[in-house]
ModelCIF file with pLDDT and N, C-alpha, C, O atoms, coordinates in Angstrom:
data_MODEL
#
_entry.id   MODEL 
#
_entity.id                         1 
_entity.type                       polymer 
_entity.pdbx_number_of_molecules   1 
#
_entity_poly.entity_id                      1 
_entity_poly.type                           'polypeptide(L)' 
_entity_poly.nstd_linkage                   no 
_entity_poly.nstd_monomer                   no 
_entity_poly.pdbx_seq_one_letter_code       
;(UNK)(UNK)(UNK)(UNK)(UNK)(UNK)(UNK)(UNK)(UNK)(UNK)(UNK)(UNK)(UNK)(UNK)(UNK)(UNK)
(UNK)(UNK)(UNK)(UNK)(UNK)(UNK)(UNK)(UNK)(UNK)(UNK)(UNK)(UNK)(UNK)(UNK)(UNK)(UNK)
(UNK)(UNK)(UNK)(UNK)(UNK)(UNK)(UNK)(UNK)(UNK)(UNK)
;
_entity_poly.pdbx_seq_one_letter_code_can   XXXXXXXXXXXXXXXXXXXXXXXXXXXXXXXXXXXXXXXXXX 
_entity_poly.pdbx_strand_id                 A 
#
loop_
_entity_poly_seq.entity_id 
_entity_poly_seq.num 
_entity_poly_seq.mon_id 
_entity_poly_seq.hetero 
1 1  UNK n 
1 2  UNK n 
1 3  UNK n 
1 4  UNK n 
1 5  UNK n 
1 6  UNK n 
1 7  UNK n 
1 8  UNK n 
1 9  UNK n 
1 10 UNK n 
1 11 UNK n 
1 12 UNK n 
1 13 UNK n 
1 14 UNK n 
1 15 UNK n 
1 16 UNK n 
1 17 UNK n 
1 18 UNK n 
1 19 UNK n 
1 20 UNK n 
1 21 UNK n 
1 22 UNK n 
1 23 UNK n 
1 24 UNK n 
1 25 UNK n 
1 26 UNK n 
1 27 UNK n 
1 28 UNK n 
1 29 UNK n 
1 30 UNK n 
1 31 UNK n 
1 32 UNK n 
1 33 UNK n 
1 34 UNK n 
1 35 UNK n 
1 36 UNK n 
1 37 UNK n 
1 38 UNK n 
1 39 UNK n 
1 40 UNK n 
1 41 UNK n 
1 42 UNK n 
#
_struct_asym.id          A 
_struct_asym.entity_id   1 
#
loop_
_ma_qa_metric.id 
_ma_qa_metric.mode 
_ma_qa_metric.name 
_ma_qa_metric.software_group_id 
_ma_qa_metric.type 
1 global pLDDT . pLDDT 
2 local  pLDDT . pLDDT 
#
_ma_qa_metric_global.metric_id      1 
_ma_qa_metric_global.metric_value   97.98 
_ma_qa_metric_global.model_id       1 
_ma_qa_metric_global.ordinal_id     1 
#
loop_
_ma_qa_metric_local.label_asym_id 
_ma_qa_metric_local.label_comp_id 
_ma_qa_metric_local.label_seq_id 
_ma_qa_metric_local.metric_id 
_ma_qa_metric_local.metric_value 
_ma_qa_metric_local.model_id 
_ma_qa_metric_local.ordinal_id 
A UNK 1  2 98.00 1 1  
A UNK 2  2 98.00 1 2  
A UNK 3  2 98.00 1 3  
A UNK 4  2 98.00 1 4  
A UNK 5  2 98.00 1 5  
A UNK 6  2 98.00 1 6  
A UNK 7  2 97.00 1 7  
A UNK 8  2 98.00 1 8  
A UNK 9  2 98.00 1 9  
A UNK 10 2 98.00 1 10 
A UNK 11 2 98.00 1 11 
A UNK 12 2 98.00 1 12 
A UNK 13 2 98.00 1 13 
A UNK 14 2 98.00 1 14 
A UNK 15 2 98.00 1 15 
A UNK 16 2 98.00 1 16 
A UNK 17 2 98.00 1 17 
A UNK 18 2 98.00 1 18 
A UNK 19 2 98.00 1 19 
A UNK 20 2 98.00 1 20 
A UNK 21 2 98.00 1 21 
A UNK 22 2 98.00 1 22 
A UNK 23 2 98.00 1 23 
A UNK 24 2 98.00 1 24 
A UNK 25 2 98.00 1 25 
A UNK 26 2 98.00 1 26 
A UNK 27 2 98.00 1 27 
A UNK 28 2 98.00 1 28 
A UNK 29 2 98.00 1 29 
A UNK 30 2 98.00 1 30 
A UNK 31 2 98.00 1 31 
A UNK 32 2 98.00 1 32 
A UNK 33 2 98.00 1 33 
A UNK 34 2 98.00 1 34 
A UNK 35 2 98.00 1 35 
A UNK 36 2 98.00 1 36 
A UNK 37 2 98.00 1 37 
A UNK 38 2 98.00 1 38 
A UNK 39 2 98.00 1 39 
A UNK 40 2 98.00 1 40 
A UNK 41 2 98.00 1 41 
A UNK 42 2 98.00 1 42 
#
loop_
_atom_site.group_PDB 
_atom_site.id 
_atom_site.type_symbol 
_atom_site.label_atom_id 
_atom_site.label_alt_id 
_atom_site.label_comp_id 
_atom_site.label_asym_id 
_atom_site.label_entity_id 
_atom_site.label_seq_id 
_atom_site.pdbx_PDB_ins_code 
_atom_site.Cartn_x 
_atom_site.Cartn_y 
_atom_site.Cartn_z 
_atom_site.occupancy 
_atom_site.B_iso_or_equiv 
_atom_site.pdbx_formal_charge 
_atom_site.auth_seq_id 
_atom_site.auth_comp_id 
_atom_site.auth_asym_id 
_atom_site.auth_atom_id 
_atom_site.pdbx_PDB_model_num 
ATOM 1   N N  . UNK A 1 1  ? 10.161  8.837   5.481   1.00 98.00 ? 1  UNK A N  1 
ATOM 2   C CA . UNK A 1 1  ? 9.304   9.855   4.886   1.00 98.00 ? 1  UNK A CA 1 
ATOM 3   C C  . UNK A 1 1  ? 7.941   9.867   5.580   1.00 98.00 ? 1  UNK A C  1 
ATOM 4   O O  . UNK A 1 1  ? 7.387   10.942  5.806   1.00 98.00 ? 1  UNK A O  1 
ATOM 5   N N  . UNK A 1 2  ? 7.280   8.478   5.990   1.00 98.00 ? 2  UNK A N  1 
ATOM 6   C CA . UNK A 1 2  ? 5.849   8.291   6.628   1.00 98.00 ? 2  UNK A CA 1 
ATOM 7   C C  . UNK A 1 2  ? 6.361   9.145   8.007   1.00 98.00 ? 2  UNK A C  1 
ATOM 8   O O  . UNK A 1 2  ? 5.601   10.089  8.225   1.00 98.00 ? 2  UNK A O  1 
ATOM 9   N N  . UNK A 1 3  ? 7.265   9.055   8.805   1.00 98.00 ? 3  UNK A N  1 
ATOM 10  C CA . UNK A 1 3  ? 7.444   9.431   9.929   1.00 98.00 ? 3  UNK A CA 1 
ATOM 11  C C  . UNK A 1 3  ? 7.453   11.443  9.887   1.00 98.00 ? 3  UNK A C  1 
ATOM 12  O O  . UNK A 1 3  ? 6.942   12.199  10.712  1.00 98.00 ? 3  UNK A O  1 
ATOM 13  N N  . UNK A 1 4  ? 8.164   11.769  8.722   1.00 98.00 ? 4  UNK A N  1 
ATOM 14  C CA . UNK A 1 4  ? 8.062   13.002  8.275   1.00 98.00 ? 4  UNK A CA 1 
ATOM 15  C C  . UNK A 1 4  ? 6.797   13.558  8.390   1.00 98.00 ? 4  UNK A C  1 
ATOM 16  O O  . UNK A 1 4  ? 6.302   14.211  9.309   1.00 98.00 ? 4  UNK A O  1 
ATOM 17  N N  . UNK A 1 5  ? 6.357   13.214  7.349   1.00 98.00 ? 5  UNK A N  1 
ATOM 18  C CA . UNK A 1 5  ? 5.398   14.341  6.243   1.00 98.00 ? 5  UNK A CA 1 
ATOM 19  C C  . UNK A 1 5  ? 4.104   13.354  6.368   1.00 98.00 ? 5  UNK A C  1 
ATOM 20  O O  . UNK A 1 5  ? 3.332   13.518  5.424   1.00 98.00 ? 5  UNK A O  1 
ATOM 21  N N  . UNK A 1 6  ? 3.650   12.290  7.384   1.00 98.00 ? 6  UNK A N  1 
ATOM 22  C CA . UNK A 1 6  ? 2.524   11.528  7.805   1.00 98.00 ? 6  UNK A CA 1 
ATOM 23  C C  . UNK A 1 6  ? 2.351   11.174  6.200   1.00 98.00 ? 6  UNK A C  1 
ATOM 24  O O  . UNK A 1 6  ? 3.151   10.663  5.416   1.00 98.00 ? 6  UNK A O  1 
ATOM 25  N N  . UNK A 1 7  ? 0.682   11.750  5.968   1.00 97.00 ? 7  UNK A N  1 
ATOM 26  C CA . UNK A 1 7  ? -0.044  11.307  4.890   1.00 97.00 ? 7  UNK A CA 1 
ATOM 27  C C  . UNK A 1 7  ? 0.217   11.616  3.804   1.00 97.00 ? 7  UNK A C  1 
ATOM 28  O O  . UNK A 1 7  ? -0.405  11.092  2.880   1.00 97.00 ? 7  UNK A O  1 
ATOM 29  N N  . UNK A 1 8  ? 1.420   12.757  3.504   1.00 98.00 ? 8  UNK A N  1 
ATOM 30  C CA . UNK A 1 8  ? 2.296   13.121  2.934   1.00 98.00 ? 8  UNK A CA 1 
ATOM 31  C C  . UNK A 1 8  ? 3.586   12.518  1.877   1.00 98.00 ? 8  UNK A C  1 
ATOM 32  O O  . UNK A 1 8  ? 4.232   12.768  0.859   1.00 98.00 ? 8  UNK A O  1 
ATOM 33  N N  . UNK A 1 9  ? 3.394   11.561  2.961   1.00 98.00 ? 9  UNK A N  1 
ATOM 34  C CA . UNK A 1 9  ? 4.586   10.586  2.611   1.00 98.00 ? 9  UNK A CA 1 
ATOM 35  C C  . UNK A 1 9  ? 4.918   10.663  1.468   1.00 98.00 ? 9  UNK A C  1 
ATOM 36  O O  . UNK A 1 9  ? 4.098   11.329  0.835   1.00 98.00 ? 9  UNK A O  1 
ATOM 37  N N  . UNK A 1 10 ? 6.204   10.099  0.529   1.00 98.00 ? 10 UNK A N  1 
ATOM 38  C CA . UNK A 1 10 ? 6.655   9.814   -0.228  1.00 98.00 ? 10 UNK A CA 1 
ATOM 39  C C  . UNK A 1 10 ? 6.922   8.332   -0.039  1.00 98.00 ? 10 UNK A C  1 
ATOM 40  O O  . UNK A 1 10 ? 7.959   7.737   0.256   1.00 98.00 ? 10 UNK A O  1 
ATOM 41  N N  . UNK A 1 11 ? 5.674   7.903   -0.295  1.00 98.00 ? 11 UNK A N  1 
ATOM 42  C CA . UNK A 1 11 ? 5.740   6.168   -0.132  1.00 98.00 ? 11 UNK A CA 1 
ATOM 43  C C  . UNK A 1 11 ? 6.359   5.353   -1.200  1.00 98.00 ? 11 UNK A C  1 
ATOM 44  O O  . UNK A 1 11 ? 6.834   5.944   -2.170  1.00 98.00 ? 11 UNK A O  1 
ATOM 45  N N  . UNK A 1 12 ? 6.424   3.666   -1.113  1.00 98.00 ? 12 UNK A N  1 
ATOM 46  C CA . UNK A 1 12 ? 7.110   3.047   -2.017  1.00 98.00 ? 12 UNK A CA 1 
ATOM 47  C C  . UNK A 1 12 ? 6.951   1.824   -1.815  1.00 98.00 ? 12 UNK A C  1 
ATOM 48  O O  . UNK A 1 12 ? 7.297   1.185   -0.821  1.00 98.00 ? 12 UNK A O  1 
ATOM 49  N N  . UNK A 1 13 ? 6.076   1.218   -3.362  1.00 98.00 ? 13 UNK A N  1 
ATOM 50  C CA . UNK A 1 13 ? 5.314   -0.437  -3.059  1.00 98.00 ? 13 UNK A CA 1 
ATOM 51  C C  . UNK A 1 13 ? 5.750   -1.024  -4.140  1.00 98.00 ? 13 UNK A C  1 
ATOM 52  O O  . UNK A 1 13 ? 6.643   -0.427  -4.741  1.00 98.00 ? 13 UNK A O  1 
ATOM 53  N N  . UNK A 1 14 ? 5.275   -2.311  -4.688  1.00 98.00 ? 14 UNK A N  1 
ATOM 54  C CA . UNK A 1 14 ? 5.742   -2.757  -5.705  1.00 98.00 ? 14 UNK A CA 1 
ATOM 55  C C  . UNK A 1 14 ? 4.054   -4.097  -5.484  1.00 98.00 ? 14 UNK A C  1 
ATOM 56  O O  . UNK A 1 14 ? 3.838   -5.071  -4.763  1.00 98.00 ? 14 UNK A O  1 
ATOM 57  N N  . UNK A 1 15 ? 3.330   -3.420  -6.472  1.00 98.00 ? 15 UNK A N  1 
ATOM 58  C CA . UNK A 1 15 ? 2.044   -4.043  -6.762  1.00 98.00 ? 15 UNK A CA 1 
ATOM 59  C C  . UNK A 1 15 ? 2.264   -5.525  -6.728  1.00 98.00 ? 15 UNK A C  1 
ATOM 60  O O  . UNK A 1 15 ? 3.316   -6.164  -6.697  1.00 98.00 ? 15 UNK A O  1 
ATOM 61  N N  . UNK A 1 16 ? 0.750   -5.995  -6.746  1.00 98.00 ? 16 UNK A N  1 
ATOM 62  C CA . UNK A 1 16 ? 0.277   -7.502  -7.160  1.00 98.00 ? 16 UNK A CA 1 
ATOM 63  C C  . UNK A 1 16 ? 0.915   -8.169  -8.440  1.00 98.00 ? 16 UNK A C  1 
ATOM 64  O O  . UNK A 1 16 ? 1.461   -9.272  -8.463  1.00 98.00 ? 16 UNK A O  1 
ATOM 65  N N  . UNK A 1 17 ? 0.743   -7.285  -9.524  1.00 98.00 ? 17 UNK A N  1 
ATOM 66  C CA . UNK A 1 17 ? 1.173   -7.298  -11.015 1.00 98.00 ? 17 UNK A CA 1 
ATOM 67  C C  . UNK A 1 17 ? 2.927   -6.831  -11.056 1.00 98.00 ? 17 UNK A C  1 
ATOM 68  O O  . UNK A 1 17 ? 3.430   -6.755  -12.177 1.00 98.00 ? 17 UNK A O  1 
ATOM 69  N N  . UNK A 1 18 ? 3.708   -6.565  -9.979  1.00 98.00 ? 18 UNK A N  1 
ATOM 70  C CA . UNK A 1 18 ? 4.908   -6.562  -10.185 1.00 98.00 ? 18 UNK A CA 1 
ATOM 71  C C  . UNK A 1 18 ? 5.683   -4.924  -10.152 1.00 98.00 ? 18 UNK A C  1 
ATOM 72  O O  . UNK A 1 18 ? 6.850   -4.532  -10.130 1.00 98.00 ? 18 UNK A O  1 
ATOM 73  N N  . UNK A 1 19 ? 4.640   -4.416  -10.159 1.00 98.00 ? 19 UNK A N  1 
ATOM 74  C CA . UNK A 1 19 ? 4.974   -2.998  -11.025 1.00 98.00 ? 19 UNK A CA 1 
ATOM 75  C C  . UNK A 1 19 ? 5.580   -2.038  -9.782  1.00 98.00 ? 19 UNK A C  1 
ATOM 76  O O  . UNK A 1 19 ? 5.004   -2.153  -8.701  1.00 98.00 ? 19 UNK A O  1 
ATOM 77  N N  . UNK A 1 20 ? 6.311   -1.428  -9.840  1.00 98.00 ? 20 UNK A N  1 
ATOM 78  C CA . UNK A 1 20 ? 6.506   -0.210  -8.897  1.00 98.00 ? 20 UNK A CA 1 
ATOM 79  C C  . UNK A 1 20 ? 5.647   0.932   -9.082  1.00 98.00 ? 20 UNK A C  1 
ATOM 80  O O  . UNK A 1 20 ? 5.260   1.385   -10.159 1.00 98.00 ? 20 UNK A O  1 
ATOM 81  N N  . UNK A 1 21 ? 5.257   1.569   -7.324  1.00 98.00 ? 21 UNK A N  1 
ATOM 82  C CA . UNK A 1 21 ? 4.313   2.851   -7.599  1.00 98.00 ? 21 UNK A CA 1 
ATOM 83  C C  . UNK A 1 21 ? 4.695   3.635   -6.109  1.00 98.00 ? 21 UNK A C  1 
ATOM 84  O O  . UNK A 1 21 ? 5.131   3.248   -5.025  1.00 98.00 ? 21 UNK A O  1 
ATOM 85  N N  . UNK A 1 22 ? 4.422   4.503   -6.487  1.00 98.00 ? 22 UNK A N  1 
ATOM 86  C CA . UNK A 1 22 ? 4.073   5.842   -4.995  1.00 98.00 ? 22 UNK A CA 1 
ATOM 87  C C  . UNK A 1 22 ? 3.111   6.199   -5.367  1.00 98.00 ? 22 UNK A C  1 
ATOM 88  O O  . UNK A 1 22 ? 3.035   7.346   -4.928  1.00 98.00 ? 22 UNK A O  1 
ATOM 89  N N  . UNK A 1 23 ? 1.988   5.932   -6.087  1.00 98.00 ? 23 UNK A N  1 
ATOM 90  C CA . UNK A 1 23 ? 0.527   6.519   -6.076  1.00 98.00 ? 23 UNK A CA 1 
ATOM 91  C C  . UNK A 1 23 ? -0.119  6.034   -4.393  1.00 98.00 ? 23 UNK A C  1 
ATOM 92  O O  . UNK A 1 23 ? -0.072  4.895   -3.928  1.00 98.00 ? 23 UNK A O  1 
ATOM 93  N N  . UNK A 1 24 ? -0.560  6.971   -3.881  1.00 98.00 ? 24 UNK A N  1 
ATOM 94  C CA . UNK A 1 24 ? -1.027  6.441   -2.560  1.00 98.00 ? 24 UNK A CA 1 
ATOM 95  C C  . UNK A 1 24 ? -2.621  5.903   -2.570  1.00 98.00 ? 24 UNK A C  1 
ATOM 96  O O  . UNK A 1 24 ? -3.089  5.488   -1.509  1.00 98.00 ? 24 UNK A O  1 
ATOM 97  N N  . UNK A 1 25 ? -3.503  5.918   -3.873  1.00 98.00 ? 25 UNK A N  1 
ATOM 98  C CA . UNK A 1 25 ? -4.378  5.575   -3.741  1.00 98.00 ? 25 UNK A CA 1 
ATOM 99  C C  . UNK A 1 25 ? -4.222  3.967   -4.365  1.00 98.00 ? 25 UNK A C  1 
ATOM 100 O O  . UNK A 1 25 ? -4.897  3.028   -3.940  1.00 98.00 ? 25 UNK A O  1 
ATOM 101 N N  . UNK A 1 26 ? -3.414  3.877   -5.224  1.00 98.00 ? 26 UNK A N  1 
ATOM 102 C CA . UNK A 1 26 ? -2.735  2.726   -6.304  1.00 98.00 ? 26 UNK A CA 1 
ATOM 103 C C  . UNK A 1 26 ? -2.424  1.469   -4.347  1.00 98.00 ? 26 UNK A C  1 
ATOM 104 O O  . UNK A 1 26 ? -3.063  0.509   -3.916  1.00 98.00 ? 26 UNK A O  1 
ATOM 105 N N  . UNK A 1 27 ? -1.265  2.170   -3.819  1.00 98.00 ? 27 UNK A N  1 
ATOM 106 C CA . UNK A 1 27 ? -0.780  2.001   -2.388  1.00 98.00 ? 27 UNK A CA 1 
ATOM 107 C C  . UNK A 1 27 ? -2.115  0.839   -1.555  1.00 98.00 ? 27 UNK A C  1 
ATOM 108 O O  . UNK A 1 27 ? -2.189  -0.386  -1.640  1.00 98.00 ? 27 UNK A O  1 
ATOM 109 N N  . UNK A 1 28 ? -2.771  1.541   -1.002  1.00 98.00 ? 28 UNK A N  1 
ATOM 110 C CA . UNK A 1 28 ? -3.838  1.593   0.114   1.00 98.00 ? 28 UNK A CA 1 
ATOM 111 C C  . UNK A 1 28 ? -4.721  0.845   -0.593  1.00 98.00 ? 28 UNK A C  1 
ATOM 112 O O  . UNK A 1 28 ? -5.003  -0.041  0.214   1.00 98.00 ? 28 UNK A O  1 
ATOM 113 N N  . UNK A 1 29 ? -5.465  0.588   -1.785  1.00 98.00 ? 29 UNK A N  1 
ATOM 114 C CA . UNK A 1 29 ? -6.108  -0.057  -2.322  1.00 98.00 ? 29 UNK A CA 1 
ATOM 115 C C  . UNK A 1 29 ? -5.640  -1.332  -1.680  1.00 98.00 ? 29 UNK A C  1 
ATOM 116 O O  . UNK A 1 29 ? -6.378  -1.961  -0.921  1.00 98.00 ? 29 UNK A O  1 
ATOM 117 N N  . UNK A 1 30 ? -4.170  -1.798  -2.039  1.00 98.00 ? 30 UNK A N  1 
ATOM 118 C CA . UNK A 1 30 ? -3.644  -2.621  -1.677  1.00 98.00 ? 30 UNK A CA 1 
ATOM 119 C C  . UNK A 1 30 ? -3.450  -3.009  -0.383  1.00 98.00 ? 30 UNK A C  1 
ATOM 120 O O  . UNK A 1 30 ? -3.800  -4.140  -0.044  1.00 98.00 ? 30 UNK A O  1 
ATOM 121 N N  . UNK A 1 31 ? -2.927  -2.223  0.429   1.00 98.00 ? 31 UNK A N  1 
ATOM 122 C CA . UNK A 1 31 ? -3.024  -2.429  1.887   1.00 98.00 ? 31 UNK A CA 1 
ATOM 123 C C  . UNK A 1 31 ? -4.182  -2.693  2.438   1.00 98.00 ? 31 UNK A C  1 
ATOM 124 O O  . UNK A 1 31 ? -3.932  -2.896  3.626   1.00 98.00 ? 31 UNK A O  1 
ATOM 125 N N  . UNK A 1 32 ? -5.726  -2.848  2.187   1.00 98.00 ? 32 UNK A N  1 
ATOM 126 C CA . UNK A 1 32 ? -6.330  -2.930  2.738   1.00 98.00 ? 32 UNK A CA 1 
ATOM 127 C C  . UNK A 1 32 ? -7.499  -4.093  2.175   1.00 98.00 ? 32 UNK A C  1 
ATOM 128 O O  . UNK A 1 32 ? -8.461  -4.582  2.768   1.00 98.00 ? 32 UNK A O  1 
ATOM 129 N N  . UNK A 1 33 ? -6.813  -4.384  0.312   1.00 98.00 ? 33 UNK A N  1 
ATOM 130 C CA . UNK A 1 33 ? -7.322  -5.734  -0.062  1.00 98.00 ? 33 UNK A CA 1 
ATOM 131 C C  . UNK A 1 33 ? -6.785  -6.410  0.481   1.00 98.00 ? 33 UNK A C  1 
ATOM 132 O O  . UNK A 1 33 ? -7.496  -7.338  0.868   1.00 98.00 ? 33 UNK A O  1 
ATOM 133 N N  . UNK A 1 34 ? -5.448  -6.501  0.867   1.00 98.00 ? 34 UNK A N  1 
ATOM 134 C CA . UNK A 1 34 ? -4.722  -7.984  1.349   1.00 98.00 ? 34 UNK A CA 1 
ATOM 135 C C  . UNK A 1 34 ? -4.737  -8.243  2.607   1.00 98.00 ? 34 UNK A C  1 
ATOM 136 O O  . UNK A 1 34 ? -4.469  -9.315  3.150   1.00 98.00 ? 34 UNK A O  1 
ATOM 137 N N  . UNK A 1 35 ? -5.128  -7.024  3.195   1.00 98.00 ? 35 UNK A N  1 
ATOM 138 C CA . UNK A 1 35 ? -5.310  -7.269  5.019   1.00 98.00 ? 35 UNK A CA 1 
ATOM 139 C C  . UNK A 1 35 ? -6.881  -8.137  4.640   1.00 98.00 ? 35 UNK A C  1 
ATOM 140 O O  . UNK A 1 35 ? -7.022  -9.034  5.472   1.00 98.00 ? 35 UNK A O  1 
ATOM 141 N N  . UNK A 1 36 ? -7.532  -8.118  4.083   1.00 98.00 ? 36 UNK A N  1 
ATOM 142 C CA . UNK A 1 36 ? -9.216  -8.509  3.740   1.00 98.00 ? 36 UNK A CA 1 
ATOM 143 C C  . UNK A 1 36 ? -8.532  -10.080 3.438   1.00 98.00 ? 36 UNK A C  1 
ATOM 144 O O  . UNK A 1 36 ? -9.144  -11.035 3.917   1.00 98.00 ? 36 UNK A O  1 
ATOM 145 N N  . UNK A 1 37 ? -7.537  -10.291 2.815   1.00 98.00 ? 37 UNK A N  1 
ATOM 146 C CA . UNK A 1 37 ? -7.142  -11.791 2.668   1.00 98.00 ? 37 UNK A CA 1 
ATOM 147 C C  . UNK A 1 37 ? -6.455  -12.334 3.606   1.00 98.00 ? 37 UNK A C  1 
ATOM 148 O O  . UNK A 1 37 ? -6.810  -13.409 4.088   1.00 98.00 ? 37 UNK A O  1 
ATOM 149 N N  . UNK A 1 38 ? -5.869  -11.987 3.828   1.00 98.00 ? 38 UNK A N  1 
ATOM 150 C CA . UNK A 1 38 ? -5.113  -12.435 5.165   1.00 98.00 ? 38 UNK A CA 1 
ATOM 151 C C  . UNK A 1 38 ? -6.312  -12.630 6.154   1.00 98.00 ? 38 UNK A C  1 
ATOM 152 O O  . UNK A 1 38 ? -6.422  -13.737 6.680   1.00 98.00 ? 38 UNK A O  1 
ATOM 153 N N  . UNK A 1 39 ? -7.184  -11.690 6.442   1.00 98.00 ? 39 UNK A N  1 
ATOM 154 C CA . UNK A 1 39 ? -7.687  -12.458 7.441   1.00 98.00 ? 39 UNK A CA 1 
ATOM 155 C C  . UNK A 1 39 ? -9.049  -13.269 7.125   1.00 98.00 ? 39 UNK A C  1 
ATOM 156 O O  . UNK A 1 39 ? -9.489  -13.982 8.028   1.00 98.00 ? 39 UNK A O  1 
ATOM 157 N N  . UNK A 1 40 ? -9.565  -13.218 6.210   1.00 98.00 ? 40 UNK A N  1 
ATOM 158 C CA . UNK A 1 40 ? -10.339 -13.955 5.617   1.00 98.00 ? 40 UNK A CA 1 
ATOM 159 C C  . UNK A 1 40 ? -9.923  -15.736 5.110   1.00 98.00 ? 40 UNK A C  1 
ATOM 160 O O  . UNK A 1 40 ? -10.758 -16.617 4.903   1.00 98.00 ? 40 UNK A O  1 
ATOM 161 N N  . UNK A 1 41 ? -8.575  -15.862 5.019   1.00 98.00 ? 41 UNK A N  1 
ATOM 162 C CA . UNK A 1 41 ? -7.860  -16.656 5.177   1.00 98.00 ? 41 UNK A CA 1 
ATOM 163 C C  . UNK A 1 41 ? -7.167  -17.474 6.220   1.00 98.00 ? 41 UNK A C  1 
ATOM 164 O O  . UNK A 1 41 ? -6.310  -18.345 6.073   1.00 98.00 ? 41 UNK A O  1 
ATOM 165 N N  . UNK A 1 42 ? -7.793  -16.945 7.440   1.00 98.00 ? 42 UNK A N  1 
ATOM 166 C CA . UNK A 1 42 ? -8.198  -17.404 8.793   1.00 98.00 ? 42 UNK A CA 1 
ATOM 167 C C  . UNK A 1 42 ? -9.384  -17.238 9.350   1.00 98.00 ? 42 UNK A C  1 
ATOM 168 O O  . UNK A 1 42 ? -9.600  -17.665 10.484  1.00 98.00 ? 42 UNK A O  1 
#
């Protein structure tokens, strides 16, 4: 779908707390706290 419709997407995560979402702001929040841990964690 990312390859489709880009920013569009019909994405698909499964949160910190367990939960399933395609909210893309719910999404990216995430993608970009845990890249902040990961490398902060080196």
């Amino acid at each position: 779908s990312a390859a489709r419709e880009g920013p569009d997407a019909d994405l698909a995560w499964v949160t910190a707390d367990g939960q399933r979402t395609t909210d893309h702001d719910a999404i990216y929040d995430e993608v970009f706290e845990y890249a902040r841990r990961g490398l902060a964690s080196q």
